[in-house]
N, C-alpha and C. Protein backbone atom coordinates (compact mmCIF):
# COMPACT_ATOMS: atom_id res chain seq x y z
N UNK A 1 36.33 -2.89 123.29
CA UNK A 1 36.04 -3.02 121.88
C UNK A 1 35.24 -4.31 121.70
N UNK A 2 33.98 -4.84 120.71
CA UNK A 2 33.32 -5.34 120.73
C UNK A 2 33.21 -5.55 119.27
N UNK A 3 32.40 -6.27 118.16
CA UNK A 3 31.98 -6.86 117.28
C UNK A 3 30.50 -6.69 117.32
N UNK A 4 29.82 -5.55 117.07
CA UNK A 4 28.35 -5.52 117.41
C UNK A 4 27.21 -5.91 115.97
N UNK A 5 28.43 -6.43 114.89
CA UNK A 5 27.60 -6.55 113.71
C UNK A 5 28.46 -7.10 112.37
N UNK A 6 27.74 -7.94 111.79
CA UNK A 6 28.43 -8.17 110.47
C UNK A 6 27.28 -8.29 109.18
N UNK A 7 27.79 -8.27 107.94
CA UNK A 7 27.16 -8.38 106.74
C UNK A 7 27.97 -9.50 105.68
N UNK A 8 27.36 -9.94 105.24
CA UNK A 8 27.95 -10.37 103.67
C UNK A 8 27.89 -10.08 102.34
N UNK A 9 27.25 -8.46 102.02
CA UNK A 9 27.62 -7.92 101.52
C UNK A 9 27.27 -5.93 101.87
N UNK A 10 27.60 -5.54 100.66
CA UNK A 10 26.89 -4.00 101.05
C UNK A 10 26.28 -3.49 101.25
N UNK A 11 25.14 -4.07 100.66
CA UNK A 11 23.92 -3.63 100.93
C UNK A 11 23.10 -3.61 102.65
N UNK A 12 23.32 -5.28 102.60
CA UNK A 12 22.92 -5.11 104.47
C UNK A 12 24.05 -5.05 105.42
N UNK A 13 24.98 -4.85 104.98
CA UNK A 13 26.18 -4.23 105.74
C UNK A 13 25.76 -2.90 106.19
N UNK A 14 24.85 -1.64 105.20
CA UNK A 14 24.88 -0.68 105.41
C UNK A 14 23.71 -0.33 106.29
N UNK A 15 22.55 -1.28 105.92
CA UNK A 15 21.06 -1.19 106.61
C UNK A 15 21.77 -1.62 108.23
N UNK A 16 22.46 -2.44 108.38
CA UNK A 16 23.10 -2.73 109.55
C UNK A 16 23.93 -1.83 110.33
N UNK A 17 24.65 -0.66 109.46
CA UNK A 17 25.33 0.13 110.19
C UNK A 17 24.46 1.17 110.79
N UNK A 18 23.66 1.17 109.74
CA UNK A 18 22.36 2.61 110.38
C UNK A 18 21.91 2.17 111.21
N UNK A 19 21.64 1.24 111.02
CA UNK A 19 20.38 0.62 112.46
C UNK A 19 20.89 0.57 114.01
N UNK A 20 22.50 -0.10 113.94
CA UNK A 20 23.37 0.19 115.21
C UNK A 20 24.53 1.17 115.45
N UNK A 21 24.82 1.74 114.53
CA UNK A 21 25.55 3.35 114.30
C UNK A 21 27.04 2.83 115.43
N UNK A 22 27.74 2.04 114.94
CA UNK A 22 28.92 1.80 115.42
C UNK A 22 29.74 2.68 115.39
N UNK A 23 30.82 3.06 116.40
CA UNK A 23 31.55 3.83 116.09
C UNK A 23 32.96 3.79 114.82
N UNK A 24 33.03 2.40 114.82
CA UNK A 24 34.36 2.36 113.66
C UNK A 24 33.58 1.43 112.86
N UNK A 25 33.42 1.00 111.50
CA UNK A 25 33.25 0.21 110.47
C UNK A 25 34.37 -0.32 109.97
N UNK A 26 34.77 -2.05 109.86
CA UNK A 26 35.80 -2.20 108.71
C UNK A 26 35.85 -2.95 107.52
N UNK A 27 35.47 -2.47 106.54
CA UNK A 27 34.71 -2.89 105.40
C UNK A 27 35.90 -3.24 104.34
N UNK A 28 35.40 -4.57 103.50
CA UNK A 28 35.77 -4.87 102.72
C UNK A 28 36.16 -4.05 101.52
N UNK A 29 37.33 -3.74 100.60
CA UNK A 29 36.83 -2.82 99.73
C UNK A 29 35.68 -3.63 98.62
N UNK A 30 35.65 -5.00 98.31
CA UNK A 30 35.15 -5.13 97.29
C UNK A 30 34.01 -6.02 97.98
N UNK A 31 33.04 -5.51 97.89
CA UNK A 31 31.55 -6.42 98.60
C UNK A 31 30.64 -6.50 97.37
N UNK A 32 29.97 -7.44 97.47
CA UNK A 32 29.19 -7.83 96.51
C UNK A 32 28.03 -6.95 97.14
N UNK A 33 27.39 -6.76 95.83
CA UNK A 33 26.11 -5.60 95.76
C UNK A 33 26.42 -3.98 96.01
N UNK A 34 27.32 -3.56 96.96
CA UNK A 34 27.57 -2.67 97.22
C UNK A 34 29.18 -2.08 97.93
N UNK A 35 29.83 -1.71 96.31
CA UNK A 35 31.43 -2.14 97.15
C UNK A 35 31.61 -0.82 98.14
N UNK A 36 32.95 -1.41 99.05
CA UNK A 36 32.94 -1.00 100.48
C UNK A 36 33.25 0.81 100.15
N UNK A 37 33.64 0.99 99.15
CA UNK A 37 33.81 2.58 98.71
C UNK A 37 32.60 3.27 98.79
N UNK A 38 31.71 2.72 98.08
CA UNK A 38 30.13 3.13 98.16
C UNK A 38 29.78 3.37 99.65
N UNK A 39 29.86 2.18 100.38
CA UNK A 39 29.53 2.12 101.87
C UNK A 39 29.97 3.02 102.69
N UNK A 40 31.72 3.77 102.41
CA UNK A 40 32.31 4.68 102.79
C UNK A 40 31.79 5.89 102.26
N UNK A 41 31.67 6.21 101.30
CA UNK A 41 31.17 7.80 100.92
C UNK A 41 29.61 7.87 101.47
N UNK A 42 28.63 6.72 101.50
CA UNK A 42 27.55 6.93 102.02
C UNK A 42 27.62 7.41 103.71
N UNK A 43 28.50 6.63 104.61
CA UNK A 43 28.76 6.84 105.87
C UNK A 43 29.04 8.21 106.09
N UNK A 44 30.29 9.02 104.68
CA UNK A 44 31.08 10.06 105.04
C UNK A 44 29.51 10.89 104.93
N UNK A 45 29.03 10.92 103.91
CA UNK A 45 27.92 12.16 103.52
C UNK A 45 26.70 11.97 104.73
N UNK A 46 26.59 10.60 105.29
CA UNK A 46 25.01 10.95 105.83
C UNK A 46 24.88 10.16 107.50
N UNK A 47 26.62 9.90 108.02
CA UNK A 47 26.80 9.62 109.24
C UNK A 47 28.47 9.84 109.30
N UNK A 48 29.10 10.72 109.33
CA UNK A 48 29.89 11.59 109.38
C UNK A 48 30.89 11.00 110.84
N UNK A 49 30.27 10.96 111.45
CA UNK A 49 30.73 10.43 112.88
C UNK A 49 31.04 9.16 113.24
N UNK A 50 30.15 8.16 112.07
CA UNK A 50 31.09 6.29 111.86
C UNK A 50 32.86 6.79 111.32
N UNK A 51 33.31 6.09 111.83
CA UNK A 51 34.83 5.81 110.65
C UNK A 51 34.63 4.64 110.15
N UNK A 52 35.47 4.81 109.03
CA UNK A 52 35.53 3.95 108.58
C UNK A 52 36.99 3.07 108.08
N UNK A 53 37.20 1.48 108.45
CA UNK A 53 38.43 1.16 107.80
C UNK A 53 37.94 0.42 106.77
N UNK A 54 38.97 0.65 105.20
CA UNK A 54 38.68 -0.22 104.41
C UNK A 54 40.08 -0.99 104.56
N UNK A 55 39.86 -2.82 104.39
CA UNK A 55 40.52 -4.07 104.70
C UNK A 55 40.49 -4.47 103.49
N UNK A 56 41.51 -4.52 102.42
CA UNK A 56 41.68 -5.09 101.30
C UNK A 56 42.54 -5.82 101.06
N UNK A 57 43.11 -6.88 100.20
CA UNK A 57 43.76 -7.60 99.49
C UNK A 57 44.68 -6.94 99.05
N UNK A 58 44.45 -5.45 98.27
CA UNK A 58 44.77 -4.60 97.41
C UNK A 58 45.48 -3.44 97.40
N UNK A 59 46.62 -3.12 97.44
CA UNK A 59 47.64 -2.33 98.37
C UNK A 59 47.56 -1.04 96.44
N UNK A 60 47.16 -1.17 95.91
CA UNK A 60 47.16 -0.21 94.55
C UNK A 60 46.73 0.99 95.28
N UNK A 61 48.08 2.00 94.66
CA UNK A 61 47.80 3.53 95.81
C UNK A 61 46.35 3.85 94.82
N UNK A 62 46.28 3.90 93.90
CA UNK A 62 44.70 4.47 93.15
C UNK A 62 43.38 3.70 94.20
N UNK A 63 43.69 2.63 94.67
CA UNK A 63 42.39 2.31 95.52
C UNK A 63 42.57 2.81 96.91
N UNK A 64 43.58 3.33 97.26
CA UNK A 64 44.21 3.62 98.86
C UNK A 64 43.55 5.29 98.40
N UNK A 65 44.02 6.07 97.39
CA UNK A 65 43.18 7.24 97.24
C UNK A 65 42.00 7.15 97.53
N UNK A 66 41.04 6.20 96.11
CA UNK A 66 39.74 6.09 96.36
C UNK A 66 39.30 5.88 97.59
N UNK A 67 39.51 5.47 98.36
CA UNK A 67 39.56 5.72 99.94
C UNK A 67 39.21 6.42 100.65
N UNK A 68 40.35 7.49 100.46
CA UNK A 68 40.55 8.98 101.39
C UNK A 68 39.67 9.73 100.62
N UNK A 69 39.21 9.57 99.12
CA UNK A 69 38.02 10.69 98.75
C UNK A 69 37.06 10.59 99.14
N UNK A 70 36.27 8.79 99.54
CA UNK A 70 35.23 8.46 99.55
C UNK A 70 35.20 8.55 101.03
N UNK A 71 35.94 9.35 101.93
CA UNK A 71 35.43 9.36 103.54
C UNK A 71 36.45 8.16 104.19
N UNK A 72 37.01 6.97 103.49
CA UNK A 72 37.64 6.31 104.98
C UNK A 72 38.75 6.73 105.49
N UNK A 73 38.90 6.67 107.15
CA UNK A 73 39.58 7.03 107.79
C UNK A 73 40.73 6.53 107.55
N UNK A 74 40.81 5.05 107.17
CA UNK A 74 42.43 4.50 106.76
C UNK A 74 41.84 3.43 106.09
N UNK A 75 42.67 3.15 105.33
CA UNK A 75 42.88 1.94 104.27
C UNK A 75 44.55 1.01 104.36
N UNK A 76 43.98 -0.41 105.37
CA UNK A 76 44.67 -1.12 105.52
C UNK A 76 44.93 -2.80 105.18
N UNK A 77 45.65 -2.29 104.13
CA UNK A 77 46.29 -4.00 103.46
C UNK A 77 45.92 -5.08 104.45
N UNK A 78 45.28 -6.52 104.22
CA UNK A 78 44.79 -7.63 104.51
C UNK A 78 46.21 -8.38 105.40
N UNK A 79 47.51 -8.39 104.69
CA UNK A 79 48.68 -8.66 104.82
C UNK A 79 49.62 -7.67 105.79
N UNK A 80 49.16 -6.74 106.48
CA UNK A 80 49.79 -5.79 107.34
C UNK A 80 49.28 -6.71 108.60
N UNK A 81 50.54 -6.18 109.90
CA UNK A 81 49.49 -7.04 111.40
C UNK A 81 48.82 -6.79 111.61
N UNK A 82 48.42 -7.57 112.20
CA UNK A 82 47.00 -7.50 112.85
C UNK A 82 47.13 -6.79 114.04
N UNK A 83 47.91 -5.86 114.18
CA UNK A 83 48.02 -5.19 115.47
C UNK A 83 47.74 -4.01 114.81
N UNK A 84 47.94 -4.05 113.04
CA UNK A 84 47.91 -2.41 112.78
C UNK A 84 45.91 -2.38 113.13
N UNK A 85 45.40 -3.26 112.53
CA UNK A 85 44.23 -3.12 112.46
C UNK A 85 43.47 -2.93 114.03
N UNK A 86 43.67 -3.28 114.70
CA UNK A 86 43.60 -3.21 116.22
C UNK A 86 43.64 -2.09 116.74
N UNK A 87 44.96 -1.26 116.11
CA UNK A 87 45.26 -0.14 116.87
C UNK A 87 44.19 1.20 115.94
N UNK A 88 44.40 0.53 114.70
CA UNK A 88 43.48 1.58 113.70
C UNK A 88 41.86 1.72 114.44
N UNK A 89 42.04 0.30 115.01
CA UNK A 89 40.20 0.30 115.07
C UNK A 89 40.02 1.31 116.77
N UNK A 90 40.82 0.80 117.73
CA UNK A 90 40.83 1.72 119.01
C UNK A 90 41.37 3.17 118.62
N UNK A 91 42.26 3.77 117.95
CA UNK A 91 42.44 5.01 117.64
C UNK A 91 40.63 5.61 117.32
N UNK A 92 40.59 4.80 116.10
CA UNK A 92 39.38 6.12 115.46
C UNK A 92 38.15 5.99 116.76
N UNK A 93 38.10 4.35 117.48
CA UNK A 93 37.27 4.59 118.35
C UNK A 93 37.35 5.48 119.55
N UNK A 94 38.07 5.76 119.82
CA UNK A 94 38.61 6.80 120.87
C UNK A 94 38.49 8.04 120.73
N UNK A 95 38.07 8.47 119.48
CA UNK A 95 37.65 9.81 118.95
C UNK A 95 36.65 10.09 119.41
N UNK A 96 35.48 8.94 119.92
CA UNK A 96 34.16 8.70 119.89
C UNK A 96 34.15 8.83 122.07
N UNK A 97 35.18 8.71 122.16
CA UNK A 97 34.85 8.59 123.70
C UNK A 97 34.82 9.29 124.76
C-alpha cells in the first residue's frame, strides 16, 4: 500500500484521481470547492472501479447515508482506529488485485 497522491481540495483532488486512477480514494467529506460526496458520486458514475473512503469528523447517520448513495464504499469516523482505516483501505484494495 502506498500514498500515490494528495489534494487540498476537490477540485484537484479529482483532476488528480483521473490522472493516476488509484485503486482506493480517502476523501474528506467536506473539501473546499468540491465536497468529498461530489468527488464520490463523480468516481461512482464515471470510474466505477476507484473506491472510495469518506474520513469525516461527522458520525450523523444522514451523512453516513449520503455516502452509500453517492458511491462510497465506507464512511469512516476521524475518531475510529486507525487500524479501521487501514484495514478499510487494504480490503477495498484487494478487490483490485
Amino acid at each position: 500500500m502506498s500514498v500515490v497522491g494528495e489534494a487540498s481540495n476537490g477540485q484537484t483532488g479529482l483532476t488528480e484521481i483521473m490522472r493516476l486512477k488509484p485503486q482506493v480514494v480517502i476523501s474528506d467529506l467536506l473539501l473546499p470547492g468540491l465536497p468529498g460526496l461530489e468527488v464520490a458520486r463523480y468516481l461512482h458514475k464515471h470510474a466505477p472501479t476507484i473506491q472510495v473512503i469518506i474520513f469525516s469528523l461527522y458520525e450523523d447517520p444522514a451523512y453516513i447515508k449520503q455516502a452509500q448513495i453517492n458511491g462510497a464504499a465506507r464512511y469512516i469516523p476521524k475518531n475510529a482506529p486507525l487500524a479501521e482505516l487501514i484495514n478499510a483501505t487494504r480490503e477495498l484494495g484487494a478487490l483490485h488485485s
